[in-house]
PDB file of N, CA and C in Angstrom:
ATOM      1  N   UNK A   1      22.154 -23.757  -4.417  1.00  0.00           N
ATOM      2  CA  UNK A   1      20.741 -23.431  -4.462  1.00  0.00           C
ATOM      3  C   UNK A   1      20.518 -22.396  -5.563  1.00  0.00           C
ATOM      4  N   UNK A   2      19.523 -22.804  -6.601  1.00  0.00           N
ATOM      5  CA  UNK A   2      19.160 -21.431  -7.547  1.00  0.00           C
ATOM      6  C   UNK A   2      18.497 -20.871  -7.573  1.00  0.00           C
ATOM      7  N   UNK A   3      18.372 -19.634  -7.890  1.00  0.00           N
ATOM      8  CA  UNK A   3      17.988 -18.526  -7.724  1.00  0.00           C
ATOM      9  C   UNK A   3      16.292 -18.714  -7.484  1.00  0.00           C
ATOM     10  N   UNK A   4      15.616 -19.608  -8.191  1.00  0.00           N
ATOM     11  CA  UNK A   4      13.801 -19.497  -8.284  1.00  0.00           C
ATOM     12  C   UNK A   4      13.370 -20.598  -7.247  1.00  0.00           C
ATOM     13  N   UNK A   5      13.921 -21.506  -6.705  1.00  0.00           N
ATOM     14  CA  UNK A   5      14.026 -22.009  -5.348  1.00  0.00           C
ATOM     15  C   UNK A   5      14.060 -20.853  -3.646  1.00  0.00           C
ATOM     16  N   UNK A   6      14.636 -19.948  -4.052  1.00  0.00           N
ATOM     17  CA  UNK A   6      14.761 -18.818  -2.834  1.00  0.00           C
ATOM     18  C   UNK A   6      13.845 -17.957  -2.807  1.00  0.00           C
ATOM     19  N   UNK A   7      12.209 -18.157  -3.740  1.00  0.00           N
ATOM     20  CA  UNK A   7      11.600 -16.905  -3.667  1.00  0.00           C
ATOM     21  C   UNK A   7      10.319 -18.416  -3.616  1.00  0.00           C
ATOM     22  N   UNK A   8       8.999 -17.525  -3.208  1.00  0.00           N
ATOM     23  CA  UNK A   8       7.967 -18.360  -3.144  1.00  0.00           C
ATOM     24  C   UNK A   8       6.877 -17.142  -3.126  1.00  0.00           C
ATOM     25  N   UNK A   9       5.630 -17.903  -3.440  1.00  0.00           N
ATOM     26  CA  UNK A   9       4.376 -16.918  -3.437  1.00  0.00           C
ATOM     27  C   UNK A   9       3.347 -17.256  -2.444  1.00  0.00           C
ATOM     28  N   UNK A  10       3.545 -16.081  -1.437  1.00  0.00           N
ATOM     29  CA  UNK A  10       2.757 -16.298  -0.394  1.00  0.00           C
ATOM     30  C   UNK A  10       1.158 -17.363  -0.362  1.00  0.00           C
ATOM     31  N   UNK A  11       0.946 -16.711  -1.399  1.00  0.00           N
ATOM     32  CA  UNK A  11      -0.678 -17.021  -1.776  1.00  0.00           C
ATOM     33  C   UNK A  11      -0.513 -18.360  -2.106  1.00  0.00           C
ATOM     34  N   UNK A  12       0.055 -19.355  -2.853  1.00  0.00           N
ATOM     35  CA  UNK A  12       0.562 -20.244  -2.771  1.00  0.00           C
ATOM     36  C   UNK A  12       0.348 -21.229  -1.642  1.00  0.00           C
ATOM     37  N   UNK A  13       0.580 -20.905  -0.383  1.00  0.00           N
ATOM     38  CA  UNK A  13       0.600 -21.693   0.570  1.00  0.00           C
ATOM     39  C   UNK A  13      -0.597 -21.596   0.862  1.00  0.00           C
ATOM     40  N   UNK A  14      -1.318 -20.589   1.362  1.00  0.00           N
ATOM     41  CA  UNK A  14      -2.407 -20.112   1.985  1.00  0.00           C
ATOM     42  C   UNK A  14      -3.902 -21.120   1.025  1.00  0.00           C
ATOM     43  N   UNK A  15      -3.536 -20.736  -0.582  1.00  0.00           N
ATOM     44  CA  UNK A  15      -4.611 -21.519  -1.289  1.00  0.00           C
ATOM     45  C   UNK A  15      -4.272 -23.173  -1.137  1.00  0.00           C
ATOM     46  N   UNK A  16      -3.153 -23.502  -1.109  1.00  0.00           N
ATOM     47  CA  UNK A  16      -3.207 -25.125  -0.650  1.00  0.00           C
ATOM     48  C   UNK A  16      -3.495 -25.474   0.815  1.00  0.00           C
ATOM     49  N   UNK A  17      -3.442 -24.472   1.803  1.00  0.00           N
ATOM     50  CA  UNK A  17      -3.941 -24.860   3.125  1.00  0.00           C
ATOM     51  C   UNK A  17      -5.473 -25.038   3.149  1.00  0.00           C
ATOM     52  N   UNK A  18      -6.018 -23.737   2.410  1.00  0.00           N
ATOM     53  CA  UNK A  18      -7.045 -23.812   2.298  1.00  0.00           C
ATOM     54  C   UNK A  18      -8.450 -25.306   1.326  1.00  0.00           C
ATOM     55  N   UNK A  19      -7.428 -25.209   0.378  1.00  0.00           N
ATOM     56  CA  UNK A  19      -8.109 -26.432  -0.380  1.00  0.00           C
ATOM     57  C   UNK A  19      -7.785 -27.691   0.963  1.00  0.00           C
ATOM     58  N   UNK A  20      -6.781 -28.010   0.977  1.00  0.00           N
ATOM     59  CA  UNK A  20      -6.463 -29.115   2.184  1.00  0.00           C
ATOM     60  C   UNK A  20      -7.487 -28.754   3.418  1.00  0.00           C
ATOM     61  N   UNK A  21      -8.082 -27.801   3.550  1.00  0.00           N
ATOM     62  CA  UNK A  21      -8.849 -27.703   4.538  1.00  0.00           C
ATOM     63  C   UNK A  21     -11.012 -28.320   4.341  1.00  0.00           C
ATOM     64  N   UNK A  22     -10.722 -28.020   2.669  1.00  0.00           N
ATOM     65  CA  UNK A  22     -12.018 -28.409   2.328  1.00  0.00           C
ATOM     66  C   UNK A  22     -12.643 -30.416   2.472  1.00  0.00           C
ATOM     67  N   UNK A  23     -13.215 -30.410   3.263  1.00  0.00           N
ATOM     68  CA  UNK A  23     -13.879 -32.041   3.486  1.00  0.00           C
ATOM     69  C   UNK A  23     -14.315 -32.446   2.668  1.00  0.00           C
ATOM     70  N   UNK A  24     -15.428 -31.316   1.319  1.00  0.00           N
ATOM     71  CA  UNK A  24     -15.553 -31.992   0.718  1.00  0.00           C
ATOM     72  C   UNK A  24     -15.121 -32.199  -0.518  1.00  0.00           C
ATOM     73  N   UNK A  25     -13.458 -31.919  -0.766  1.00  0.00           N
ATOM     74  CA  UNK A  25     -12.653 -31.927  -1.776  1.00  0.00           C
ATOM     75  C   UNK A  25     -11.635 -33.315  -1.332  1.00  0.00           C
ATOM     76  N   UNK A  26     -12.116 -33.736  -0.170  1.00  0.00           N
ATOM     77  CA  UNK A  26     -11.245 -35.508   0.292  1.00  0.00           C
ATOM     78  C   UNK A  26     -11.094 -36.351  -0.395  1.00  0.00           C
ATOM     79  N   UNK A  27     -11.958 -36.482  -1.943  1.00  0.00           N
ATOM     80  CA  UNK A  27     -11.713 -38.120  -2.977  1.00  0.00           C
ATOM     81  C   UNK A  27     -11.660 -36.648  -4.124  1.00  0.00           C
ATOM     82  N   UNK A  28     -11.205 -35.445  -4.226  1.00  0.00           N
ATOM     83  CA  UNK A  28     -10.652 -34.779  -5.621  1.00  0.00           C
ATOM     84  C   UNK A  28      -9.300 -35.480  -5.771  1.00  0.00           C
ATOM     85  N   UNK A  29      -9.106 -35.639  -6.810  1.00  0.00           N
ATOM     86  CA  UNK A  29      -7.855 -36.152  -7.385  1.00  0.00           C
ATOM     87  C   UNK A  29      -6.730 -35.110  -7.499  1.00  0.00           C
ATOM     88  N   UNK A  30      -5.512 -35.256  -7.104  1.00  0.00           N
ATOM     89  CA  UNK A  30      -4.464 -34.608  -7.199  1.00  0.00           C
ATOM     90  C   UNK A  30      -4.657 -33.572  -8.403  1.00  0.00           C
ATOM     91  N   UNK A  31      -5.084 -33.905 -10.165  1.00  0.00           N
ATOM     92  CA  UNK A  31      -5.310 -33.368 -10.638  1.00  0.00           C
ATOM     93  C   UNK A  31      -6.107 -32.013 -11.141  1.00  0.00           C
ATOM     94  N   UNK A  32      -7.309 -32.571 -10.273  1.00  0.00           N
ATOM     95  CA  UNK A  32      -8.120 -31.354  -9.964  1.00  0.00           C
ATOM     96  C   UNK A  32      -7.568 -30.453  -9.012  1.00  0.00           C
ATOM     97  N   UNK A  33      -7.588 -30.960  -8.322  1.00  0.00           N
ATOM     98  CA  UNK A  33      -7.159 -29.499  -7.172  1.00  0.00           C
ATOM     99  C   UNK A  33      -5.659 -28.646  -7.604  1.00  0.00           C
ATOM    100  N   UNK A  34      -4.790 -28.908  -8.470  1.00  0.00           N
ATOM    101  CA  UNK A  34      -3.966 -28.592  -8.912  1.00  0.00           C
ATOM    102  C   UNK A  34      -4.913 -27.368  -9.998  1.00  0.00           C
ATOM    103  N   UNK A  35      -4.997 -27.929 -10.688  1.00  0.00           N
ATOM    104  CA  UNK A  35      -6.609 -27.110 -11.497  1.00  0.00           C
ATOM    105  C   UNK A  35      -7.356 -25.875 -10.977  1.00  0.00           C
ATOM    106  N   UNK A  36      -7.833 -26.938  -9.826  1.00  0.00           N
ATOM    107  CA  UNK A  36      -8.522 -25.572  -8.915  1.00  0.00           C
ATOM    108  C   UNK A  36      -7.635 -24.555  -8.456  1.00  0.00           C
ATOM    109  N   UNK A  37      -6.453 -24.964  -7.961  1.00  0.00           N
ATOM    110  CA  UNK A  37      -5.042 -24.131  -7.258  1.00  0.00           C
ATOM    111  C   UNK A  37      -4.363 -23.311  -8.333  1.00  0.00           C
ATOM    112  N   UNK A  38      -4.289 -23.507  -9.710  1.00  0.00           N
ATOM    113  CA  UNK A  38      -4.358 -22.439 -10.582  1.00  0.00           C
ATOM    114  C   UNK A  38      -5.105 -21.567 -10.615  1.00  0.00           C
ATOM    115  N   UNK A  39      -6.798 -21.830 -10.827  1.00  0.00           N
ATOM    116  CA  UNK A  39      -8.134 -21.033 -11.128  1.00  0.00           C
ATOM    117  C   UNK A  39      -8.273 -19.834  -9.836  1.00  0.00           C
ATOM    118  N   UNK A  40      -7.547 -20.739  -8.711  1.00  0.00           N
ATOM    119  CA  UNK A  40      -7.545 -19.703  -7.618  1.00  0.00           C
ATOM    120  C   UNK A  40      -6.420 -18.636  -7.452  1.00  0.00           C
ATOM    121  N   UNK A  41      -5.174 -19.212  -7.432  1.00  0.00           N
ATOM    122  CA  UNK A  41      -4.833 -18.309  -7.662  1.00  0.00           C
ATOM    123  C   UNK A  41      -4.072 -17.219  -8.841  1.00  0.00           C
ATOM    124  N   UNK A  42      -4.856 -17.214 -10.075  1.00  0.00           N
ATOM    125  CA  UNK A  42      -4.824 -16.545 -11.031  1.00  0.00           C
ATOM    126  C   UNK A  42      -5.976 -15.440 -10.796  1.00  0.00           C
ATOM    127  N   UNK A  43      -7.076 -15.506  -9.412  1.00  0.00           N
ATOM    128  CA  UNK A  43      -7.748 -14.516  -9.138  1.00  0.00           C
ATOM    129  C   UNK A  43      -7.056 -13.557  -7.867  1.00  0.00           C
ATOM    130  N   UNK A  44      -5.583 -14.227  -7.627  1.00  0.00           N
ATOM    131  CA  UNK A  44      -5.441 -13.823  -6.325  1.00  0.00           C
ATOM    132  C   UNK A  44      -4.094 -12.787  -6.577  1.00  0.00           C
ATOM    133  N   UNK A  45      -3.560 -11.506  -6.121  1.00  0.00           N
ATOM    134  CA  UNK A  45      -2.008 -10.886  -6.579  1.00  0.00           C
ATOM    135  C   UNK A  45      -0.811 -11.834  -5.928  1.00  0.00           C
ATOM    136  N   UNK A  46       0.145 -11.308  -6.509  1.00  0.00           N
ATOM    137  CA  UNK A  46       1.282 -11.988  -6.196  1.00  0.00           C
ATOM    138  C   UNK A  46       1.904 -11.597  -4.448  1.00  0.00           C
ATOM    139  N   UNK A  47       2.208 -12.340  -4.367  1.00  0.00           N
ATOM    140  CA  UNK A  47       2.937 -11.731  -2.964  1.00  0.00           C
ATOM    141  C   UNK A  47       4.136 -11.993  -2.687  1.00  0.00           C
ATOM    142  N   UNK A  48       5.174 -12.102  -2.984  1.00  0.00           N
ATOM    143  CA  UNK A  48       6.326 -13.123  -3.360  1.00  0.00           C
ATOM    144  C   UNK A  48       7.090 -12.554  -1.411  1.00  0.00           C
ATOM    145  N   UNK A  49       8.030 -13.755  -0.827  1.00  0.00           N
ATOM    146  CA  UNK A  49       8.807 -13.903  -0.217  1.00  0.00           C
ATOM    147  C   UNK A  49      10.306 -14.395   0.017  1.00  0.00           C
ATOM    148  N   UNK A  50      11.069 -14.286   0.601  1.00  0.00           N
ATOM    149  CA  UNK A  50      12.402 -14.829   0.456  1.00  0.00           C
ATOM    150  C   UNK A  50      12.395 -15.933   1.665  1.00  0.00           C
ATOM    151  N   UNK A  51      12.030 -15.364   2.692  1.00  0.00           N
ATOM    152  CA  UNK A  51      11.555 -16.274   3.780  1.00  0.00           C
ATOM    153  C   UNK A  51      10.569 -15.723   4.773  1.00  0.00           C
ATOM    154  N   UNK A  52      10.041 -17.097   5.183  1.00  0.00           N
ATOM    155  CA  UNK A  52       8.700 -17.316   5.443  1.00  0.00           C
ATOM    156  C   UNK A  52       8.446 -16.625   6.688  1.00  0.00           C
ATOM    157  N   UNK A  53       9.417 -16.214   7.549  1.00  0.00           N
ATOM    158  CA  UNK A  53       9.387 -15.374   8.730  1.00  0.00           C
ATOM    159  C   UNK A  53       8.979 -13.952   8.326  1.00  0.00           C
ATOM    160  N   UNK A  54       9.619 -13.545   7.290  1.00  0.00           N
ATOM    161  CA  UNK A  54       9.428 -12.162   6.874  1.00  0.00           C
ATOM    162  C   UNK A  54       7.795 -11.942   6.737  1.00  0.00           C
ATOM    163  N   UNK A  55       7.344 -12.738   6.210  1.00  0.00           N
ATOM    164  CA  UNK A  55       5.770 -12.669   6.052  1.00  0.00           C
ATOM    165  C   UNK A  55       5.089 -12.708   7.324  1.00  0.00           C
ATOM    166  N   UNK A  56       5.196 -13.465   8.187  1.00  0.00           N
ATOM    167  CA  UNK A  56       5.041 -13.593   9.488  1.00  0.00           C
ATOM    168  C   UNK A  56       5.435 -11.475  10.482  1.00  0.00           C
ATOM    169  N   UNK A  57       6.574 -11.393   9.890  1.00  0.00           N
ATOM    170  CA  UNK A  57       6.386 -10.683  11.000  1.00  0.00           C
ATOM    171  C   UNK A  57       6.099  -9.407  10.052  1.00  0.00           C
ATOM    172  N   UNK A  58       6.126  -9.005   9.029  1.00  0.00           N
ATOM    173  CA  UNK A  58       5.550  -7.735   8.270  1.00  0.00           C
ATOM    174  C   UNK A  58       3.661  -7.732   8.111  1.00  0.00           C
ATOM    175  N   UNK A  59       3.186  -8.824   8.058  1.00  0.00           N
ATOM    176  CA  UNK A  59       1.961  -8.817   8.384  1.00  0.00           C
ATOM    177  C   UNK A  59       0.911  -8.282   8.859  1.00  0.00           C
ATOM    178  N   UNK A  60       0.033  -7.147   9.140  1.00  0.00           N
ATOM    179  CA  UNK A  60      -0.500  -7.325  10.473  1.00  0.00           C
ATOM    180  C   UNK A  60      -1.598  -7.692  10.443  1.00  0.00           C
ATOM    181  N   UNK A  61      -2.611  -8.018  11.136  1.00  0.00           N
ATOM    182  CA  UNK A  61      -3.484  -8.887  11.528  1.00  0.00           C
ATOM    183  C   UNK A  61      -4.574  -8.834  10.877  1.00  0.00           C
ATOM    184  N   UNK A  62      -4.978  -7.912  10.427  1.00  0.00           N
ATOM    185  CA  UNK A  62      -6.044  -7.236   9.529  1.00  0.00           C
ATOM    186  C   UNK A  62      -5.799  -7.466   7.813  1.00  0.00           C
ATOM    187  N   UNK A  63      -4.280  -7.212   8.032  1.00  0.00           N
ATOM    188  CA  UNK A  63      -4.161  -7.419   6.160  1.00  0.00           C
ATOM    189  C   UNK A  63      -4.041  -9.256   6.511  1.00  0.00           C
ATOM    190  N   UNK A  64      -3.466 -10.137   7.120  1.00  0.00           N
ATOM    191  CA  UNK A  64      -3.625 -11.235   6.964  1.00  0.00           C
ATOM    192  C   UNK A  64      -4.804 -11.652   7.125  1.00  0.00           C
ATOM    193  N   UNK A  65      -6.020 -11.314   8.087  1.00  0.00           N
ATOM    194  CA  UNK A  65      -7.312 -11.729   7.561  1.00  0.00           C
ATOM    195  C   UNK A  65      -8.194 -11.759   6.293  1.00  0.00           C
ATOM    196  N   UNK A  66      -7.965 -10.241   5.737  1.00  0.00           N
ATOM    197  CA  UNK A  66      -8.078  -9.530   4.455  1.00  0.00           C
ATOM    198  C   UNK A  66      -7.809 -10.852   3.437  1.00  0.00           C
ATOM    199  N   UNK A  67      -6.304 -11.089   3.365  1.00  0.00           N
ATOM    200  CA  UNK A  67      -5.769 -12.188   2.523  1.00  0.00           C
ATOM    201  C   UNK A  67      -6.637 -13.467   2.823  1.00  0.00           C
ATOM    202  N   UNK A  68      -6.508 -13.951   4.248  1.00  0.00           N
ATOM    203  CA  UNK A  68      -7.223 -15.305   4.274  1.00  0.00           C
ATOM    204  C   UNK A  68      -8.666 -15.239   3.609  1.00  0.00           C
ATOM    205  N   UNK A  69      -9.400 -13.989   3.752  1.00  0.00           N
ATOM    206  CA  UNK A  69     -10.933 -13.936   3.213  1.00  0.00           C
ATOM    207  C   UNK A  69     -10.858 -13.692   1.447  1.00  0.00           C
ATOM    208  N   UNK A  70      -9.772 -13.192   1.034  1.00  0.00           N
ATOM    209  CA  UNK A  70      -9.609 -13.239  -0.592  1.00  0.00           C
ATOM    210  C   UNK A  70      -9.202 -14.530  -1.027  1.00  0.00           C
ATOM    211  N   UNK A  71      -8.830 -15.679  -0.210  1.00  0.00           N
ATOM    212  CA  UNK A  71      -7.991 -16.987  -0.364  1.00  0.00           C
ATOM    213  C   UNK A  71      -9.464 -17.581  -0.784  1.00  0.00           C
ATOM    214  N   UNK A  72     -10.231 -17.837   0.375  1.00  0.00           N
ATOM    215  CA  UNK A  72     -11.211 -18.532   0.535  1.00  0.00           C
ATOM    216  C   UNK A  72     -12.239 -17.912  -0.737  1.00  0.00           C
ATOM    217  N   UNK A  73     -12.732 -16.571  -0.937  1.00  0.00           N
ATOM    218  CA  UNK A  73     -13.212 -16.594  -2.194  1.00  0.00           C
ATOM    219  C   UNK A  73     -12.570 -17.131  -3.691  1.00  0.00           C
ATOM    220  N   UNK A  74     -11.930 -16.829  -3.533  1.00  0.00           N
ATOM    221  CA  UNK A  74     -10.990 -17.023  -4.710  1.00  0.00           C
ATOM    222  C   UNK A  74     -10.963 -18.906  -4.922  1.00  0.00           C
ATOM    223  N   UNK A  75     -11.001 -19.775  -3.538  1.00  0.00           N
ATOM    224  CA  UNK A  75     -11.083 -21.109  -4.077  1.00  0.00           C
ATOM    225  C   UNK A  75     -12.784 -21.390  -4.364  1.00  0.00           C
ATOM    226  N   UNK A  76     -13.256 -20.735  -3.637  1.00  0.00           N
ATOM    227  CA  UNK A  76     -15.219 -21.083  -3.605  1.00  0.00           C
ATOM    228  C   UNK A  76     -15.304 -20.793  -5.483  1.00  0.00           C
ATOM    229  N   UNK A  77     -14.453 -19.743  -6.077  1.00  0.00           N
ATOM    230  CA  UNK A  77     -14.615 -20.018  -7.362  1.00  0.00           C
ATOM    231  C   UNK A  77     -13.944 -20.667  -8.271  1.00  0.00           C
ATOM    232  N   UNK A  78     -12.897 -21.300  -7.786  1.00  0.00           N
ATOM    233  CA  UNK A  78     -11.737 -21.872  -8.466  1.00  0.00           C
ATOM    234  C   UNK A  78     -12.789 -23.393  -8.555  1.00  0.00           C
ATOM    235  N   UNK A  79     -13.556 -23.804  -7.088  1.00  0.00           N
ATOM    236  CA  UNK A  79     -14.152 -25.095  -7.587  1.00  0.00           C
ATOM    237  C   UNK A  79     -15.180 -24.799  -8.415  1.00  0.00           C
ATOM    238  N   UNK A  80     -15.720 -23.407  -8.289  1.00  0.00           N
ATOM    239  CA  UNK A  80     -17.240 -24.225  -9.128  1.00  0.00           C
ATOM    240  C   UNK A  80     -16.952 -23.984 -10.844  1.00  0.00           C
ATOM    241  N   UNK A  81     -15.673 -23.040 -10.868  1.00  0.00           N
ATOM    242  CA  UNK A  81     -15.160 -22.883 -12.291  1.00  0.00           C
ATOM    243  C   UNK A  81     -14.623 -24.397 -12.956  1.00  0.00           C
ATOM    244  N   UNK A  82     -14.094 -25.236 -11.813  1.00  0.00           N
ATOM    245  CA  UNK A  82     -13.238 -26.236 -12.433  1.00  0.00           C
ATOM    246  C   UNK A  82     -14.385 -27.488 -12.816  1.00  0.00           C
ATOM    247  N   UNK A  83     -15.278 -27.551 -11.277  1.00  0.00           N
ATOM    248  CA  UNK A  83     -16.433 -28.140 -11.523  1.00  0.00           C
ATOM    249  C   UNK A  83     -17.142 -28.340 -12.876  1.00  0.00           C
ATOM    250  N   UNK A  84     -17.510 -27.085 -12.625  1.00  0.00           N
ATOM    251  CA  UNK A  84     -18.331 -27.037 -14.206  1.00  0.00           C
ATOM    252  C   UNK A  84     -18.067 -26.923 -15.952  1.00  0.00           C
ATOM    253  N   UNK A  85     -16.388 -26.735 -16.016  1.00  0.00           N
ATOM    254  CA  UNK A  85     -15.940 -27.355 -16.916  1.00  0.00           C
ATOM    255  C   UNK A  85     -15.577 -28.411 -16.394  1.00  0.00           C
ATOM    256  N   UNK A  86     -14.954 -29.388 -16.060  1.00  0.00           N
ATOM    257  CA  UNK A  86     -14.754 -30.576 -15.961  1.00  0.00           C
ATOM    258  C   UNK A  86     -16.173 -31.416 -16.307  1.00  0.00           C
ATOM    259  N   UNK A  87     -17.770 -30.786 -15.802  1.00  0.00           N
ATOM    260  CA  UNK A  87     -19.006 -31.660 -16.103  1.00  0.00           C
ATOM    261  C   UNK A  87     -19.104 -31.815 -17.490  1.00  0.00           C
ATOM    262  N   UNK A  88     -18.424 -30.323 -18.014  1.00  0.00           N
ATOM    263  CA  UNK A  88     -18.778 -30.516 -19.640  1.00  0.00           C
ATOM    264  C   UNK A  88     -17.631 -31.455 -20.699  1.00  0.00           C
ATOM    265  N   UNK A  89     -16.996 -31.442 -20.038  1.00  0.00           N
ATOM    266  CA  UNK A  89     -15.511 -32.358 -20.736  1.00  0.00           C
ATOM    267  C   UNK A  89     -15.827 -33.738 -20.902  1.00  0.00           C
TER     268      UNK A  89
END
C-alpha cells in the first residue's frame, strides 16, 4: 500500500454525500458534479485523516455540524458557479 492511498480528506466525503444527496442534481453528468466537487471543495479547508474512525471519534458534535453547514454552502455555490459557466460555454 502507498503512502497517498493511507491519507484522505475528510471534506471529500462529506461534499460527495452531500451532492449525492441533491434530487435535483439526479440527470448531472458524472462530469459536472466532479466540477462542482472541485468548486466546492476549493472553498472548503483541508482536513486530512489516516482513518475514518479517528474522525468519528475526535469530532464533537458542534464542530461536525459546523462542517456539515460549511459543506452544504460551499456546494449551493459550487452549483451555481459551475452552472453558470457551463451556460456560457
Amino acid at each position: 500500500m502507498s503512502f497517498e492511498t493511507q491519507i484522505s480528506n475528510y471534506y471529500e466525503k462529506l461534499v460527495v454525500e452531500e451532492l449525492g444527496r441533491r434530487e435535483d442534481l439526479a440527470d448531472t453528468s458524472d462530469d459536472v458534479l466532479i466540477d462542482m466537487a472541485c468548486v466546492a471543495l476549493n472553498q472548503l479547508p483541508s482536513r486530512y485523516y489516516r482513518y475514518s474512525v479517528d474522525m468519528a471519534f475526535y469530532l464533537s458534535a458542534s464542530e461536525n455540524q459546523a462542517m456539515e453547514a460549511d459543506v452544504k454552502s460551499a456546494v449551493d455555490h459550487a452549483i451555481s458557479f459551475v452552472q453558470a459557466h457551463k451556460s456560457r460555454a
